[in-house]
PDB file of N, CA and C in Angstrom:
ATOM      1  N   UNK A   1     -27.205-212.344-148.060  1.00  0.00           N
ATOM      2  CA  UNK A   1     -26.223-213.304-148.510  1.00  0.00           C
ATOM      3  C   UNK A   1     -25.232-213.690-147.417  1.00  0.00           C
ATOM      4  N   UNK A   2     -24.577-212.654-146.704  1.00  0.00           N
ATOM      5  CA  UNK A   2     -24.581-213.435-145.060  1.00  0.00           C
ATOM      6  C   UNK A   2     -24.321-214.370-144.491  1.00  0.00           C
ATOM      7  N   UNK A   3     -25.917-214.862-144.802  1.00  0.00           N
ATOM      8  CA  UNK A   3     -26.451-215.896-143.595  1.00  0.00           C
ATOM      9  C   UNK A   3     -26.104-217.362-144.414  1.00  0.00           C
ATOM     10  N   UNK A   4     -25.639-217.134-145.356  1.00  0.00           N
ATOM     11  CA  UNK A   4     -25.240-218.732-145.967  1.00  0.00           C
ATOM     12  C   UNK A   4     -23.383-218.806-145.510  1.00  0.00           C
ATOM     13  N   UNK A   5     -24.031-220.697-144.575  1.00  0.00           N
ATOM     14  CA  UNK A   5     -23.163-221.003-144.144  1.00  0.00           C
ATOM     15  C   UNK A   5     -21.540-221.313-145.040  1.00  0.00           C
ATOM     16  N   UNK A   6     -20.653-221.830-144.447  1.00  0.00           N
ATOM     17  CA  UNK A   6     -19.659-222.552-145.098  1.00  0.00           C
ATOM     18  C   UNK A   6     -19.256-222.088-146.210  1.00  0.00           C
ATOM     19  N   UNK A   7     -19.563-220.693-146.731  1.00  0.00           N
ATOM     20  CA  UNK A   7     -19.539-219.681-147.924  1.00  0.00           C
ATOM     21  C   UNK A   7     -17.923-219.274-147.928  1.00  0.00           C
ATOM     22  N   UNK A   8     -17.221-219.904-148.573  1.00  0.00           N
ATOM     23  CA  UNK A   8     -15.699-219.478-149.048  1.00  0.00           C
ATOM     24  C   UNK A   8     -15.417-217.876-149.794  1.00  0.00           C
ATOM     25  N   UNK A   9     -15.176-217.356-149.240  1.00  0.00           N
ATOM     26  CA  UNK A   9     -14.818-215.988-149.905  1.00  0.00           C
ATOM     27  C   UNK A   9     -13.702-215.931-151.037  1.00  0.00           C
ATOM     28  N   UNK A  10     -13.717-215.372-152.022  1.00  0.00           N
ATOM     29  CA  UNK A  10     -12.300-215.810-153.129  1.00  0.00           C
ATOM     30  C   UNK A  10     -11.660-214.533-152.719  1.00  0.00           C
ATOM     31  N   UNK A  11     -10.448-214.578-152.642  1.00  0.00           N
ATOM     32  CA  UNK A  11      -9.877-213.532-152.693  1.00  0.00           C
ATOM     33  C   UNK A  11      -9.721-212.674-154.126  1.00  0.00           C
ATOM     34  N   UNK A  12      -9.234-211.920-154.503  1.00  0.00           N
ATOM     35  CA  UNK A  12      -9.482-210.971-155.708  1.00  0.00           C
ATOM     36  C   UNK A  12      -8.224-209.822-155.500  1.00  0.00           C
ATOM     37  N   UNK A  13      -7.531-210.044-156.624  1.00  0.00           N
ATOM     38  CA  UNK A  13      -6.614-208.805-155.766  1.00  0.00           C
ATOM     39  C   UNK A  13      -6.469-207.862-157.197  1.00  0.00           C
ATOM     40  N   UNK A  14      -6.095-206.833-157.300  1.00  0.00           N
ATOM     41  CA  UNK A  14      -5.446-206.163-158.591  1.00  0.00           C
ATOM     42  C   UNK A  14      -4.209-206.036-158.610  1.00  0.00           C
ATOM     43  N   UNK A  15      -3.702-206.787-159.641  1.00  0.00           N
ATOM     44  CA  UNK A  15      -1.775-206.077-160.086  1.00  0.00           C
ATOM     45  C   UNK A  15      -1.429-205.479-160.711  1.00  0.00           C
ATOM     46  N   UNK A  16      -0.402-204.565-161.310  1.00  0.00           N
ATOM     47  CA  UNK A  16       0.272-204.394-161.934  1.00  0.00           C
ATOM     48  C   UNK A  16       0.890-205.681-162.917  1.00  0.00           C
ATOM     49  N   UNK A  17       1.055-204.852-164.302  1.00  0.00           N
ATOM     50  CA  UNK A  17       1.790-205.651-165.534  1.00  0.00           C
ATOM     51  C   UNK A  17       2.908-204.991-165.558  1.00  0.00           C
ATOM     52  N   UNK A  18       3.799-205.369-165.069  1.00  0.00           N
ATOM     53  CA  UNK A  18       5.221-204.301-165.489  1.00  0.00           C
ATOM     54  C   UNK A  18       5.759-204.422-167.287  1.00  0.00           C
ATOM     55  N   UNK A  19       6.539-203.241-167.730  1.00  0.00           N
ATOM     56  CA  UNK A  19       6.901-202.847-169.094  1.00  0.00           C
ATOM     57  C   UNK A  19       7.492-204.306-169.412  1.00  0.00           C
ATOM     58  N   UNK A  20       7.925-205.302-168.855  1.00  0.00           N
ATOM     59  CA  UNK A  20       8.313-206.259-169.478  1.00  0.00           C
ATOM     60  C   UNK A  20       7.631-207.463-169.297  1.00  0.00           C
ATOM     61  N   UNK A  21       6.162-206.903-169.439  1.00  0.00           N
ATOM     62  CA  UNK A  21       5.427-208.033-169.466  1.00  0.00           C
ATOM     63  C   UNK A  21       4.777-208.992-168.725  1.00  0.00           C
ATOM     64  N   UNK A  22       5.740-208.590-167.104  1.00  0.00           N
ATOM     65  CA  UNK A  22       5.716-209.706-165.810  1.00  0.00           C
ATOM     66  C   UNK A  22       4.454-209.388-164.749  1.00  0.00           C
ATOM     67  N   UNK A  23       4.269-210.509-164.042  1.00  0.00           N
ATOM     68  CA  UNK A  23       2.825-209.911-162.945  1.00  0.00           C
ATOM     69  C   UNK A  23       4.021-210.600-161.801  1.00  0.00           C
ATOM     70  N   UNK A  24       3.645-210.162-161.053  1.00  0.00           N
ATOM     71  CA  UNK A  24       4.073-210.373-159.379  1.00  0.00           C
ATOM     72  C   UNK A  24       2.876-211.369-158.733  1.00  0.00           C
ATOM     73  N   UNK A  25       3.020-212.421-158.315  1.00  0.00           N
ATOM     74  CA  UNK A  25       1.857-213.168-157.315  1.00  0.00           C
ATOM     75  C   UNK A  25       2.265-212.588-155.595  1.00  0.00           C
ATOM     76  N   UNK A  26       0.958-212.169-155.632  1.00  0.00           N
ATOM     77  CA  UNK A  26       0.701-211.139-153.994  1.00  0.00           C
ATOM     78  C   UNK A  26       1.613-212.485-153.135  1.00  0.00           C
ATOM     79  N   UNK A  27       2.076-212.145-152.243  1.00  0.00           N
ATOM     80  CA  UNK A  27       3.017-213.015-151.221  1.00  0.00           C
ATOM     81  C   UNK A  27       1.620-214.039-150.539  1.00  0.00           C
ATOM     82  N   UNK A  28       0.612-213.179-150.132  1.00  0.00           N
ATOM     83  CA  UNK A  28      -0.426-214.081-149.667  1.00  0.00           C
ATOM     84  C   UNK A  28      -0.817-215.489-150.257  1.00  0.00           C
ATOM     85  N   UNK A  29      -1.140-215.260-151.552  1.00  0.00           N
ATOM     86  CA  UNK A  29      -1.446-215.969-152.602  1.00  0.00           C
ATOM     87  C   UNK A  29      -0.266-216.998-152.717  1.00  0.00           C
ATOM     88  N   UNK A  30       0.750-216.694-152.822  1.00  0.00           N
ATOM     89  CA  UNK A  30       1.964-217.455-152.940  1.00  0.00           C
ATOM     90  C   UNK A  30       2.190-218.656-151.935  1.00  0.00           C
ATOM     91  N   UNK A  31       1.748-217.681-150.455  1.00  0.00           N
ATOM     92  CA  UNK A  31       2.098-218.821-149.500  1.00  0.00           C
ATOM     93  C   UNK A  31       0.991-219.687-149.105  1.00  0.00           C
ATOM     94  N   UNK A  32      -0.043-219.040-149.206  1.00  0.00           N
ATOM     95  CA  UNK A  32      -1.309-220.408-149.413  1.00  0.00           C
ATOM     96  C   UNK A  32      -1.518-221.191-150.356  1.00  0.00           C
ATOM     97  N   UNK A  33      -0.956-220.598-151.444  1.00  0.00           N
ATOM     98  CA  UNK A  33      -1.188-221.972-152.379  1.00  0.00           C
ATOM     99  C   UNK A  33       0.109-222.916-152.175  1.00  0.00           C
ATOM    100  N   UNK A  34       0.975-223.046-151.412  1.00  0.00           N
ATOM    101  CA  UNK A  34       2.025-223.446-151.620  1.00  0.00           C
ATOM    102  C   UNK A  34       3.133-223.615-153.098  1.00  0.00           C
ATOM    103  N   UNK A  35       3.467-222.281-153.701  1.00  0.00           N
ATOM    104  CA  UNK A  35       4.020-222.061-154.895  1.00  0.00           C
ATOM    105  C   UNK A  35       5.568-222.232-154.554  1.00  0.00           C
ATOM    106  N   UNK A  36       6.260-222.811-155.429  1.00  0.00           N
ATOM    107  CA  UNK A  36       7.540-223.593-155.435  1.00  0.00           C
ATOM    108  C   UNK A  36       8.281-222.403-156.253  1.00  0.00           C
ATOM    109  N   UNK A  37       9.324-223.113-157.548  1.00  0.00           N
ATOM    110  CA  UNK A  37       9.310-222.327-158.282  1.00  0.00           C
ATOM    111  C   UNK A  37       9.143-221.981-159.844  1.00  0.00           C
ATOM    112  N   UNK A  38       8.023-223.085-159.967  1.00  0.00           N
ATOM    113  CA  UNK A  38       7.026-222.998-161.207  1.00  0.00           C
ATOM    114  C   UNK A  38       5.876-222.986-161.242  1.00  0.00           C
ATOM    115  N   UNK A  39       5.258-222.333-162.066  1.00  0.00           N
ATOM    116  CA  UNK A  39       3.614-223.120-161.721  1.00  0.00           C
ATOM    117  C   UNK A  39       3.210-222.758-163.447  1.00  0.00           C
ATOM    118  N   UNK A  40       2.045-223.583-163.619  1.00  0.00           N
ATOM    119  CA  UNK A  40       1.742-223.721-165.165  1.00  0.00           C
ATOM    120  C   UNK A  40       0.633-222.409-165.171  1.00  0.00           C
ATOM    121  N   UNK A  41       0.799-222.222-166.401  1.00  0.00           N
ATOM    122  CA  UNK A  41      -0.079-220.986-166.413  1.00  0.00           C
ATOM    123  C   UNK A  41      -0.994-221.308-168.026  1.00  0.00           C
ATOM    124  N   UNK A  42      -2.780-221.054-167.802  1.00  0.00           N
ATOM    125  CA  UNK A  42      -3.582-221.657-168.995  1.00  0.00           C
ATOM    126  C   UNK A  42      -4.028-220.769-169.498  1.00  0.00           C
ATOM    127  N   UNK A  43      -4.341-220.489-170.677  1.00  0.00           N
ATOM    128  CA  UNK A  43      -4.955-219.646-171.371  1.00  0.00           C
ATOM    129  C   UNK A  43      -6.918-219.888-171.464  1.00  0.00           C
ATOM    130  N   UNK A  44      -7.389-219.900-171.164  1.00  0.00           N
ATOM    131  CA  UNK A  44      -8.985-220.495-171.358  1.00  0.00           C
ATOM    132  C   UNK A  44      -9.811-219.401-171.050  1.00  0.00           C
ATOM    133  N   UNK A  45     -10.628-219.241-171.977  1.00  0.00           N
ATOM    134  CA  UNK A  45     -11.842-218.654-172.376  1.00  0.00           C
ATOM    135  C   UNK A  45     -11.630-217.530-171.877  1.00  0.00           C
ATOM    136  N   UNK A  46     -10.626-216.897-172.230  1.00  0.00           N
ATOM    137  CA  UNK A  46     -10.144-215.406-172.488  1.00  0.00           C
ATOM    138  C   UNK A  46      -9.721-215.598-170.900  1.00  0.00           C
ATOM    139  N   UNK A  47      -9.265-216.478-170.446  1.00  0.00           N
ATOM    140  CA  UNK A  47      -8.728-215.918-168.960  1.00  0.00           C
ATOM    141  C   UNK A  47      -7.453-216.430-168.636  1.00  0.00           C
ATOM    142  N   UNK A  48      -6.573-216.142-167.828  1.00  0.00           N
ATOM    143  CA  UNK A  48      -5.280-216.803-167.513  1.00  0.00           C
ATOM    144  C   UNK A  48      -5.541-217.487-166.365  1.00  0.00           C
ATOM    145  N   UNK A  49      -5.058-218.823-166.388  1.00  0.00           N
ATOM    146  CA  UNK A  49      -5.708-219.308-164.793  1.00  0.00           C
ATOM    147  C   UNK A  49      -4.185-219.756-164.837  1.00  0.00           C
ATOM    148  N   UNK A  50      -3.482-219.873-163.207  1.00  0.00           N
ATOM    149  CA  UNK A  50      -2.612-220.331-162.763  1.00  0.00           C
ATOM    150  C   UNK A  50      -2.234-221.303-161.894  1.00  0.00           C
ATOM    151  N   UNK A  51      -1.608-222.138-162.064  1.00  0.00           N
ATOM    152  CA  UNK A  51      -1.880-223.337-161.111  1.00  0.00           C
ATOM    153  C   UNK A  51      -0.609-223.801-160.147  1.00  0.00           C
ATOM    154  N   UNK A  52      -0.320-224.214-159.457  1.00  0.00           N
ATOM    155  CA  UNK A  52       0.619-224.340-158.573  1.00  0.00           C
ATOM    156  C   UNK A  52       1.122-225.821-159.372  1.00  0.00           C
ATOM    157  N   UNK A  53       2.773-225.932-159.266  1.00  0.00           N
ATOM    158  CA  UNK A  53       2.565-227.422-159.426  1.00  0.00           C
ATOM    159  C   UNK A  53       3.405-228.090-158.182  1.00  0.00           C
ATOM    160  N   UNK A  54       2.711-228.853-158.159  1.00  0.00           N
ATOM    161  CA  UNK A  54       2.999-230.334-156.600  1.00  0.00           C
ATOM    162  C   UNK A  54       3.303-231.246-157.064  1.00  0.00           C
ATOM    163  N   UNK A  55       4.385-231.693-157.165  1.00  0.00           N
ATOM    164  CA  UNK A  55       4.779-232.937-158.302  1.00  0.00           C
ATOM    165  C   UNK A  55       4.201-233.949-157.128  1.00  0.00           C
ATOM    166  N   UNK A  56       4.641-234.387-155.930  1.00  0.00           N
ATOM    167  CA  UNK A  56       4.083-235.589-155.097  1.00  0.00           C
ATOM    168  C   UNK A  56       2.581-235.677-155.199  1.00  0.00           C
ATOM    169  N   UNK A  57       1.974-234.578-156.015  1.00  0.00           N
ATOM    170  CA  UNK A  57       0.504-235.045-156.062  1.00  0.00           C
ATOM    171  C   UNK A  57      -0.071-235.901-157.374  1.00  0.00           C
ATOM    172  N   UNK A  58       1.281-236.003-158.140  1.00  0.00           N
ATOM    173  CA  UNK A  58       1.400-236.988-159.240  1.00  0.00           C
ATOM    174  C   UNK A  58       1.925-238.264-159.024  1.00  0.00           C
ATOM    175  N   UNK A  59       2.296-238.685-157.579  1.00  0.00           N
ATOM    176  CA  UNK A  59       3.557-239.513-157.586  1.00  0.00           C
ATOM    177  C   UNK A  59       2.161-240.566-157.301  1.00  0.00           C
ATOM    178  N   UNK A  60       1.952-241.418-158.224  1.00  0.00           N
ATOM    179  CA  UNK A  60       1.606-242.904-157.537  1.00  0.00           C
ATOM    180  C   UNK A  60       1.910-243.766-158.093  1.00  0.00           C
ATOM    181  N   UNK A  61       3.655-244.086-157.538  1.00  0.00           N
ATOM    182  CA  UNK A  61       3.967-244.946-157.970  1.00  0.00           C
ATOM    183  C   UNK A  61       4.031-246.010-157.554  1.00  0.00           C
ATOM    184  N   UNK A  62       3.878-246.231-156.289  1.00  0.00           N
ATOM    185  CA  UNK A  62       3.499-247.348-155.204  1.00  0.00           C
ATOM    186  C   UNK A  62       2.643-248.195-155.913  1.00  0.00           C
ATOM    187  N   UNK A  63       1.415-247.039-156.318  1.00  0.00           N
ATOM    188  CA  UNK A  63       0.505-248.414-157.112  1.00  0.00           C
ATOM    189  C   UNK A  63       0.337-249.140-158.052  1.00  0.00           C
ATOM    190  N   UNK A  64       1.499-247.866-158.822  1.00  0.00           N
ATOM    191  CA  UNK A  64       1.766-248.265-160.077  1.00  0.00           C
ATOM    192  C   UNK A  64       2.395-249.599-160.092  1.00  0.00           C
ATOM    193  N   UNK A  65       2.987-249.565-159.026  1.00  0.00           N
ATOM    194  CA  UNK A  65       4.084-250.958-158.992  1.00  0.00           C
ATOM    195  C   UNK A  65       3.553-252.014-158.473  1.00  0.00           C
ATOM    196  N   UNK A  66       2.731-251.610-157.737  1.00  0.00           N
ATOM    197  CA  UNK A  66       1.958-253.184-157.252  1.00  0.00           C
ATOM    198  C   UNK A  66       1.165-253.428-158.275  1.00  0.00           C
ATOM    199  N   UNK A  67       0.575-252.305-159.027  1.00  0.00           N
ATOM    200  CA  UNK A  67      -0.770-253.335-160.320  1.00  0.00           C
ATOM    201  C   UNK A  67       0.303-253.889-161.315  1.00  0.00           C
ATOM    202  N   UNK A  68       1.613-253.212-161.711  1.00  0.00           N
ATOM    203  CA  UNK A  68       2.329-253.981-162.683  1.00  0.00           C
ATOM    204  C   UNK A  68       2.560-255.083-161.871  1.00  0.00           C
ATOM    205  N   UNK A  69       3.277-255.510-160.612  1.00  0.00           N
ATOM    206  CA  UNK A  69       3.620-256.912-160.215  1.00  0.00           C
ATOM    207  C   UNK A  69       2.019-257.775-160.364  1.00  0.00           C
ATOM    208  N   UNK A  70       1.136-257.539-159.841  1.00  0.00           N
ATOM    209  CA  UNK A  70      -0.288-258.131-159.969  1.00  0.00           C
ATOM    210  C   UNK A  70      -0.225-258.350-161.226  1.00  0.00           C
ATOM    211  N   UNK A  71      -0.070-257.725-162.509  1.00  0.00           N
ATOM    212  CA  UNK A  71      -0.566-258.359-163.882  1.00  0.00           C
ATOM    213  C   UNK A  71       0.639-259.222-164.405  1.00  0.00           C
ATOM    214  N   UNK A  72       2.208-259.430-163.522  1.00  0.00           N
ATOM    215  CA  UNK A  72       2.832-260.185-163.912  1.00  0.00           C
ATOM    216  C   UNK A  72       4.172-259.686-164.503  1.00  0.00           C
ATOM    217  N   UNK A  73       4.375-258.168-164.381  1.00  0.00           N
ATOM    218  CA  UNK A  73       5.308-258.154-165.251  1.00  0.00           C
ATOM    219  C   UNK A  73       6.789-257.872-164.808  1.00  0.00           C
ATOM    220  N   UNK A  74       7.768-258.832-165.052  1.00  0.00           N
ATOM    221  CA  UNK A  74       8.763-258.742-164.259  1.00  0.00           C
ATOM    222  C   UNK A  74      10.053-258.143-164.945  1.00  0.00           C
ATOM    223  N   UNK A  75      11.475-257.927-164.615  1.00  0.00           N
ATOM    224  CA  UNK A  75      12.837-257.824-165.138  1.00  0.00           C
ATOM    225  C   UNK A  75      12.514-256.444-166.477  1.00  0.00           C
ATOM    226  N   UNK A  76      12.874-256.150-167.571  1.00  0.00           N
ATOM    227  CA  UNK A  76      12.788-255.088-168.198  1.00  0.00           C
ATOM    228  C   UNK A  76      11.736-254.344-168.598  1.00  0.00           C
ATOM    229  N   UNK A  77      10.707-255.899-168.518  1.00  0.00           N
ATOM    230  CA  UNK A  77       9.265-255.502-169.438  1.00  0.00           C
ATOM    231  C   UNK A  77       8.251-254.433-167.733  1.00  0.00           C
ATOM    232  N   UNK A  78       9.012-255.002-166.826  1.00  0.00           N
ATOM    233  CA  UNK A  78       8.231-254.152-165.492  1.00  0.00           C
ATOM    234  C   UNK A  78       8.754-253.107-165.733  1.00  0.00           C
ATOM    235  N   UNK A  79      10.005-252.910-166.197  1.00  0.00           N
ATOM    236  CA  UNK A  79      10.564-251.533-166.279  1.00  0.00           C
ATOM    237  C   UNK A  79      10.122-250.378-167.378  1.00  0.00           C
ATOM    238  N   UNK A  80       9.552-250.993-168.107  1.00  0.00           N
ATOM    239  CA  UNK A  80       9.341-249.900-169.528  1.00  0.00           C
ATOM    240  C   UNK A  80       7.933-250.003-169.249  1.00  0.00           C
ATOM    241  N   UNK A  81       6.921-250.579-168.712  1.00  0.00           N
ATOM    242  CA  UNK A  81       5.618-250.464-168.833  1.00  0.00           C
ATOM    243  C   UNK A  81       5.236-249.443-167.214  1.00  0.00           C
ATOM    244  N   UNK A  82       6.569-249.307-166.383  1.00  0.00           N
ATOM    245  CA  UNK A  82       6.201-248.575-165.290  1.00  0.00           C
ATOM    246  C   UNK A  82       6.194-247.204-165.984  1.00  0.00           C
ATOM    247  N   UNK A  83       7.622-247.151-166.500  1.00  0.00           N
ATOM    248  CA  UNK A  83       7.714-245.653-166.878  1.00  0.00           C
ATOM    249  C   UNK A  83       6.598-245.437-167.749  1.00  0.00           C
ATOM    250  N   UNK A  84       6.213-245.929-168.930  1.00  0.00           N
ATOM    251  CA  UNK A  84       4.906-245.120-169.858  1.00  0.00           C
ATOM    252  C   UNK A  84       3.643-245.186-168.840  1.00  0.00           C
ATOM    253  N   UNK A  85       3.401-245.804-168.153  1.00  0.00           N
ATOM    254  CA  UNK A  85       2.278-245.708-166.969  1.00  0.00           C
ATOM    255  C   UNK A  85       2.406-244.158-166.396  1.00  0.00           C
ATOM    256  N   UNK A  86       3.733-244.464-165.513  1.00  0.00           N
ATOM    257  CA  UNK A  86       3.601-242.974-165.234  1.00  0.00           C
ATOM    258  C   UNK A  86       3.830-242.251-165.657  1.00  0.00           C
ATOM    259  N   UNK A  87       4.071-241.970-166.783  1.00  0.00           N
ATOM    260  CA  UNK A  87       3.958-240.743-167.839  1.00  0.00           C
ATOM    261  C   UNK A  87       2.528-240.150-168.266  1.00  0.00           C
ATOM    262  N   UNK A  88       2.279-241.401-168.245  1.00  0.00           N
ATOM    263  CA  UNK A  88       0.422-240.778-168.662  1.00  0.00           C
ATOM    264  C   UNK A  88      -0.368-240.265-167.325  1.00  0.00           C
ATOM    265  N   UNK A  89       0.338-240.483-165.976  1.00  0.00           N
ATOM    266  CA  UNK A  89      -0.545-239.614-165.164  1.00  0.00           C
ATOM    267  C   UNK A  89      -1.023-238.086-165.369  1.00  0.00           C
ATOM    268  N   UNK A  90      -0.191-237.333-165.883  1.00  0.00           N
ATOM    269  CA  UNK A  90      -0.373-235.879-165.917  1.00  0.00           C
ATOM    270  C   UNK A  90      -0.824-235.826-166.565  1.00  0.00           C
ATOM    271  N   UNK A  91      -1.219-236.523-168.093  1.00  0.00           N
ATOM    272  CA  UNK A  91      -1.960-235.903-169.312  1.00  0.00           C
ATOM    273  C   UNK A  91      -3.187-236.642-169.107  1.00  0.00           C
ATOM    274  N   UNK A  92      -3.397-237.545-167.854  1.00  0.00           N
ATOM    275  CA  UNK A  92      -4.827-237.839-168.038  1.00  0.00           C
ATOM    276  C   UNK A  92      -5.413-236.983-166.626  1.00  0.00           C
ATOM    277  N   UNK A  93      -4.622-236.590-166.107  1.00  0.00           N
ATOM    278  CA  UNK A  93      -5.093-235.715-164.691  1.00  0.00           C
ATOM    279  C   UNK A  93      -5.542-234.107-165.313  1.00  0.00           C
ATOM    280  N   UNK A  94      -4.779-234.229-166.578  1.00  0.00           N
ATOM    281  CA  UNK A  94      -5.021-232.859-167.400  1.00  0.00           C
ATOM    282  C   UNK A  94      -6.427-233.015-168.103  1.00  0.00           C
ATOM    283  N   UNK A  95      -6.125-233.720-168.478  1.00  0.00           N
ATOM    284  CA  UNK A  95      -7.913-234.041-169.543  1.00  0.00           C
ATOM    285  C   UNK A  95      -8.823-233.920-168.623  1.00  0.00           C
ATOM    286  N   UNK A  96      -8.833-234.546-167.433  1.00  0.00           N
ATOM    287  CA  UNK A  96     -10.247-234.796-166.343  1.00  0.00           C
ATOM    288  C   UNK A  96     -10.597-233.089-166.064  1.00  0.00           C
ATOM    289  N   UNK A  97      -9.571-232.110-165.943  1.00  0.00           N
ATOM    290  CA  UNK A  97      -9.665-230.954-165.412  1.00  0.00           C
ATOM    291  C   UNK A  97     -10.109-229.960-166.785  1.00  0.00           C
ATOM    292  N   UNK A  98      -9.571-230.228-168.041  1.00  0.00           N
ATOM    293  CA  UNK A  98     -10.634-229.958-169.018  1.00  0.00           C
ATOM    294  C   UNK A  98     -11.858-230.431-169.415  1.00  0.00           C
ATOM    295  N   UNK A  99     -11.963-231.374-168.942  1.00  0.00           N
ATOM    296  CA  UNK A  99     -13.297-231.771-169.342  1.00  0.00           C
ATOM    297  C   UNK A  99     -14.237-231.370-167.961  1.00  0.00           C
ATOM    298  N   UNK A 100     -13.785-230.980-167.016  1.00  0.00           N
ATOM    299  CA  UNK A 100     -14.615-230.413-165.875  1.00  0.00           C
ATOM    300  C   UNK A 100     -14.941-228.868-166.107  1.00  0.00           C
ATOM    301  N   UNK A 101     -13.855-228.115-166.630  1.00  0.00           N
ATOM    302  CA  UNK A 101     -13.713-226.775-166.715  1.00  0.00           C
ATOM    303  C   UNK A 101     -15.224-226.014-167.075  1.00  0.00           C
ATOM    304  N   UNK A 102     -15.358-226.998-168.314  1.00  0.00           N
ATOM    305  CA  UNK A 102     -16.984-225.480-169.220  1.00  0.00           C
ATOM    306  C   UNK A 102     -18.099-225.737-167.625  1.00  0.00           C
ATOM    307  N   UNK A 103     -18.119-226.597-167.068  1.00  0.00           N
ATOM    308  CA  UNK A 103     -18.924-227.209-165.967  1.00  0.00           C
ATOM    309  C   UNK A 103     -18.484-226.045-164.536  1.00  0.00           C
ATOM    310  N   UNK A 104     -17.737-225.323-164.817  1.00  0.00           N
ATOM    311  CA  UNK A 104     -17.338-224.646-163.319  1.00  0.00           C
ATOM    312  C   UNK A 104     -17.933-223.349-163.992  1.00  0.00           C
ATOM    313  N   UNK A 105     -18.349-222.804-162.830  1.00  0.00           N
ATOM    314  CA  UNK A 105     -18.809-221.256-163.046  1.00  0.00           C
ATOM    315  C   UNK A 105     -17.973-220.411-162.853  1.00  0.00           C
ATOM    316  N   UNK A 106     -18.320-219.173-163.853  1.00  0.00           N
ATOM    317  CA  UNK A 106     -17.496-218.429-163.908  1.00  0.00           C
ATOM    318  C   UNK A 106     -18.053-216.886-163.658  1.00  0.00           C
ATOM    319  N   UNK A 107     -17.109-216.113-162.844  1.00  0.00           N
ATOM    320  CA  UNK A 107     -17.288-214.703-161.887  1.00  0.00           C
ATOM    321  C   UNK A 107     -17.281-213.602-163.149  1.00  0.00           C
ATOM    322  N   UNK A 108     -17.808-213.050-162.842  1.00  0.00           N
ATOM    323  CA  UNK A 108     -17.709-210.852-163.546  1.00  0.00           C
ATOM    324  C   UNK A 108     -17.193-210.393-162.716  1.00  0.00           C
ATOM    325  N   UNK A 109     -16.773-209.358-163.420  1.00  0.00           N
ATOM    326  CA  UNK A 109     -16.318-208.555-161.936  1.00  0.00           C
ATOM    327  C   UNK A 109     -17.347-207.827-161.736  1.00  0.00           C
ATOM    328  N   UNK A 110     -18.642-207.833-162.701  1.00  0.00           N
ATOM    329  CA  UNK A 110     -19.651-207.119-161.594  1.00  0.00           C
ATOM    330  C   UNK A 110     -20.654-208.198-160.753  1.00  0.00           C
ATOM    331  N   UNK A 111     -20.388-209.390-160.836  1.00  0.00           N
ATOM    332  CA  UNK A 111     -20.726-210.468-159.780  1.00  0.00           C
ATOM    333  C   UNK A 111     -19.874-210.339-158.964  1.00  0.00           C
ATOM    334  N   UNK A 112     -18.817-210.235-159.424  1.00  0.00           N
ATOM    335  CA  UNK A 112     -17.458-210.171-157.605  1.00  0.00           C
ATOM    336  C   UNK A 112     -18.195-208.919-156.817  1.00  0.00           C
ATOM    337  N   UNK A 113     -17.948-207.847-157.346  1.00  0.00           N
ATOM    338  CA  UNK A 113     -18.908-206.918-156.563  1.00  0.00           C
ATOM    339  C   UNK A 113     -20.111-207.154-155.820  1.00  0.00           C
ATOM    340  N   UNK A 114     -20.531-207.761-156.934  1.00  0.00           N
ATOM    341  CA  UNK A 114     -22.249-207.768-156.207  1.00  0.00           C
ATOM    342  C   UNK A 114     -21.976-208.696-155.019  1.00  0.00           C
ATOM    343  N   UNK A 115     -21.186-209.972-155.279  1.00  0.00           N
ATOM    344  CA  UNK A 115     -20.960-210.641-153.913  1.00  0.00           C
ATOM    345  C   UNK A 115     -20.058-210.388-153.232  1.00  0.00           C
ATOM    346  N   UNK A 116     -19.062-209.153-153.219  1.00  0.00           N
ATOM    347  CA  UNK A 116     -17.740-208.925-151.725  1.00  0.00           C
ATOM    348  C   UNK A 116     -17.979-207.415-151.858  1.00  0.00           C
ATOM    349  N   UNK A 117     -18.914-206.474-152.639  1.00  0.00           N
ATOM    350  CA  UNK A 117     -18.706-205.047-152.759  1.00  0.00           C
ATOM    351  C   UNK A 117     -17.590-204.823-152.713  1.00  0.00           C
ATOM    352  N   UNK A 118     -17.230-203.577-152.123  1.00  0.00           N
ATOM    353  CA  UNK A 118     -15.548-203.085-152.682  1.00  0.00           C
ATOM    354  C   UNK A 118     -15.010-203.506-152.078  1.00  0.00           C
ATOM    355  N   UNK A 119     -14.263-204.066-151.152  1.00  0.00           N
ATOM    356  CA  UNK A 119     -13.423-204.072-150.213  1.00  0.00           C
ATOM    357  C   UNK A 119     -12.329-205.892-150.731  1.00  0.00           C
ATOM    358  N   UNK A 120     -11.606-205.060-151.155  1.00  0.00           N
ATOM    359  CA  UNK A 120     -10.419-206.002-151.887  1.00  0.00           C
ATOM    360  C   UNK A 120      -9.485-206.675-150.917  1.00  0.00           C
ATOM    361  N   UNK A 121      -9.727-206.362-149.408  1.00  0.00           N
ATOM    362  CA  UNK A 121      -9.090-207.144-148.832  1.00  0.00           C
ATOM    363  C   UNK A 121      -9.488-208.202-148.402  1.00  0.00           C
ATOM    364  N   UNK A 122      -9.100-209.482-147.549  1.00  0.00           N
ATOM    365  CA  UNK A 122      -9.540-210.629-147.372  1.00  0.00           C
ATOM    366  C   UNK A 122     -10.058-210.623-145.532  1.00  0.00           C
TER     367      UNK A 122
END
C-alpha cells in the first residue's frame, strides 16, 4: 500500500472528554485547519464531524450584486432581494454537503489500522 502515489494520510488522534463534557482540538489540528473561534459541530450517522467556519468562503457578494444589477433591480427592491440572496448561500452550501455525505466513505478504526497500523503520530 506504499507504493500508491499522492495517498493523503488522515491524521487520527485520541482525546480525552473532560467531567464537563468538553474535548480539546489537538493545537495541530487547530492550526491547519485554520480554526477561529467557532466552528459548527454535526451529528451524522453516529459520528460528530467538525467543521471550521470561514465566513469569506461564503462572501459572494460581488456577484451577487452584479446578477441583481444585470436583472435590473435598483433603489430598495436591489436592497431586499440582495440580502435574501445572500442569506440563502449557507443553507444551500449546506444541502450540497448533505446530499454528498452518504456518497463519502467512511473509516473503522479497524480500517484506520489496517491502513496507518499503530503509530498515531503524523
Amino acid at each position: 500500500m506504499d507504493n500508491i502515489p499522492n495517498r493523503k494520510k488522515n491524521l487520527v488522534k485520541r482525546i480525552a472528554v473532560s467531567s464537563k463534557k468538553q474535548i480539546t482540538i489537538p493545537k495541530d489540528f487547530y492550526e491547519q485547519l485554520g480554526i477561529g473561534n467557532e466552528v459548527l459541530i454535526e451529528l451524522a450517522d453516529n459520528k460528530l464531524i467538525i467543521h471550521p467556519i470561514h465566513e469569506d468562503h461564503f462572501d459572494f457578494s460581488d456577484l451577487i450584486l452584479k446578477d441583481l444589477i444585470e436583472e435590473g433591480y435598483t433603489g430598495e427592491e436591489l436592497y431586499k432581494e440582495f440580502v435574501y440572496r445572500k442569506s440563502q448561500i449557507a443553507p444551500a452550501f449546506n444541502a450540497m454537503i448533505s446530499e454528498e455525505r452518504p456518497k463519502a466513505k467512511t473509516y473503522t478504526a479497524d480500517t484506520l489500522e489496517e491502513l496507518f497500523g499503530e503509530d498515531d503520530e503524523p
